[in-house]
C-alpha atoms as a PDB file:
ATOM      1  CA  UNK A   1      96.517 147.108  70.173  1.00  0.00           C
ATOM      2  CA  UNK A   2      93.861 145.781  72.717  1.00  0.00           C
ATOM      3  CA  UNK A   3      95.050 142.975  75.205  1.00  0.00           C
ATOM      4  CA  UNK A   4      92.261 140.323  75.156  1.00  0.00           C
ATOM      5  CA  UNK A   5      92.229 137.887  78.170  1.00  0.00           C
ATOM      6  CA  UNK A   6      92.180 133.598  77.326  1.00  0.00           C
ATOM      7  CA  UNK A   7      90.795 131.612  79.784  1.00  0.00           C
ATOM      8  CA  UNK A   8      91.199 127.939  80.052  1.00  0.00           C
ATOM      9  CA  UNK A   9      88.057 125.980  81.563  1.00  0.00           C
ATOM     10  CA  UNK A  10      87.673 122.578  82.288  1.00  0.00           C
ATOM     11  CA  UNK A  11      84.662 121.545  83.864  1.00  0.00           C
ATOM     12  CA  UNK A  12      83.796 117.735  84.545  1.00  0.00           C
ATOM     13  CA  UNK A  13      80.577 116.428  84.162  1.00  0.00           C
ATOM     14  CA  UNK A  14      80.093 113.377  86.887  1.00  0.00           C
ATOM     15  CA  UNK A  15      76.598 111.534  86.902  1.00  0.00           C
ATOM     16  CA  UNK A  16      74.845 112.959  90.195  1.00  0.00           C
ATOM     17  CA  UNK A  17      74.601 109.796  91.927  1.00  0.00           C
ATOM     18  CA  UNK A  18      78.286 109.378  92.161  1.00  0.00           C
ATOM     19  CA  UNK A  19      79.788 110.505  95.665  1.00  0.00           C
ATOM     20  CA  UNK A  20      83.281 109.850  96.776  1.00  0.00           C
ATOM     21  CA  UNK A  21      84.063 107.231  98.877  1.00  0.00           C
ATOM     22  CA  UNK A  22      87.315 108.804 101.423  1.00  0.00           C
ATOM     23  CA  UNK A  23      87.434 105.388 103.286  1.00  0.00           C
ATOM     24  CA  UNK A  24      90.584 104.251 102.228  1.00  0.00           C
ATOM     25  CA  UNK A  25      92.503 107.859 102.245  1.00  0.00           C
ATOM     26  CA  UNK A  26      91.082 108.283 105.734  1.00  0.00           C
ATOM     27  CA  UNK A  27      92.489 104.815 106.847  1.00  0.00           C
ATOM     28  CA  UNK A  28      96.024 105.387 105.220  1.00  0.00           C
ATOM     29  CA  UNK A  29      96.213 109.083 107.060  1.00  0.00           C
ATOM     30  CA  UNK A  30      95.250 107.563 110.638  1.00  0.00           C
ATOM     31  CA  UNK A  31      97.526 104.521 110.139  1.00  0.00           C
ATOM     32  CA  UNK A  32     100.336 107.000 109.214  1.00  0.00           C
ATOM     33  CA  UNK A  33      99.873 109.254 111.830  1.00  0.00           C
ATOM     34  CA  UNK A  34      99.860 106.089 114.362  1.00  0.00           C
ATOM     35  CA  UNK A  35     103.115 104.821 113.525  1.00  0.00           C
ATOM     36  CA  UNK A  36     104.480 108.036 113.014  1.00  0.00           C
ATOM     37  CA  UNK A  37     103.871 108.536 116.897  1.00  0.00           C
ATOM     38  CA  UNK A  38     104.474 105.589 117.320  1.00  0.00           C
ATOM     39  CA  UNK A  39     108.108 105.837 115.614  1.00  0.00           C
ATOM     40  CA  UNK A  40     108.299 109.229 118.159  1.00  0.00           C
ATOM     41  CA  UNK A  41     108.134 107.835 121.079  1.00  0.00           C
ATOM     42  CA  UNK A  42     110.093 104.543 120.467  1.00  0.00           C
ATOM     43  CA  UNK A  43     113.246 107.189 118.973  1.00  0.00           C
ATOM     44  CA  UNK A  44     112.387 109.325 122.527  1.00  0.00           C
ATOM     45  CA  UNK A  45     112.675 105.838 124.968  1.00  0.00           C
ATOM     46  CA  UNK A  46     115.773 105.331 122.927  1.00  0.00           C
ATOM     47  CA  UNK A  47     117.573 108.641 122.886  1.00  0.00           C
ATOM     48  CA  UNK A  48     116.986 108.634 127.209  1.00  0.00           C
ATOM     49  CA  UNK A  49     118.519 105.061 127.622  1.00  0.00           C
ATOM     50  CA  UNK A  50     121.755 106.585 126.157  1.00  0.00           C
ATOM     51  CA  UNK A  51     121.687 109.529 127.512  1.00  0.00           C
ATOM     52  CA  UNK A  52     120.949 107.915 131.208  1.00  0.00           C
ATOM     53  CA  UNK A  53     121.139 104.680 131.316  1.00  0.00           C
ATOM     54  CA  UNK A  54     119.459 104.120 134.985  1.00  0.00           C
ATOM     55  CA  UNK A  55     116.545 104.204 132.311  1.00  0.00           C
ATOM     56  CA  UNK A  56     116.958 100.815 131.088  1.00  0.00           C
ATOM     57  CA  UNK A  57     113.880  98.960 133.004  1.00  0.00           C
ATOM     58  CA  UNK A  58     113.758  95.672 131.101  1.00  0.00           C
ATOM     59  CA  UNK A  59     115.972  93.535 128.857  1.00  0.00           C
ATOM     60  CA  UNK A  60     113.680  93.457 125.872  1.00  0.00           C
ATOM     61  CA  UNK A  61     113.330  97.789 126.086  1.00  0.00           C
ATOM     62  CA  UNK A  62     117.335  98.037 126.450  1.00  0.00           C
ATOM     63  CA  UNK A  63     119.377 100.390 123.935  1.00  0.00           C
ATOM     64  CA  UNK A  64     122.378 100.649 124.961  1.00  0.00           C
ATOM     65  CA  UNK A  65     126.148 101.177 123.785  1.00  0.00           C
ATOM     66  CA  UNK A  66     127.708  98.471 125.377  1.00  0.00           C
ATOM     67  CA  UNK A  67     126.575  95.750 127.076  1.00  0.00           C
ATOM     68  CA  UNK A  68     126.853  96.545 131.431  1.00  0.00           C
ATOM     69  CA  UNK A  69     126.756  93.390 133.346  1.00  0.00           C
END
């Protein structure tokens, strides 16, 4: 018996004036990786308020576990 190799190819045929347009996938990736550092550095402010809270500078930036008056 002989062992005979099947290949599968698919091969697209786009007109040659068509280019892709990454505008919108290059948007959503910057935007994401914004807020995801964004999203970093508000979780690091917050994690240092309770862990010392001599950290808490403002009113409006305060985390805290209980209110200190």
């Amino acid at each position: 018996m002989s062992c005979q190799r099947f290949t599968l190819r698919l091969e697209f045929h786009m007109p040659p004036d068509t280019q892709n347009d990454y505008r919108a996938i290059k948007g959503f990736a910057i935007s994401s990786l914004y807020w995801g550092i964004v999203g970093l550095l508000v979780g690091i402010l917050i994690s240092l308020q309770l862990v010392y809270p001599s950290l808490n500078f403002t009113p409006w930036l305060t985390y805290t576990r209980s209110s200190q008056k």
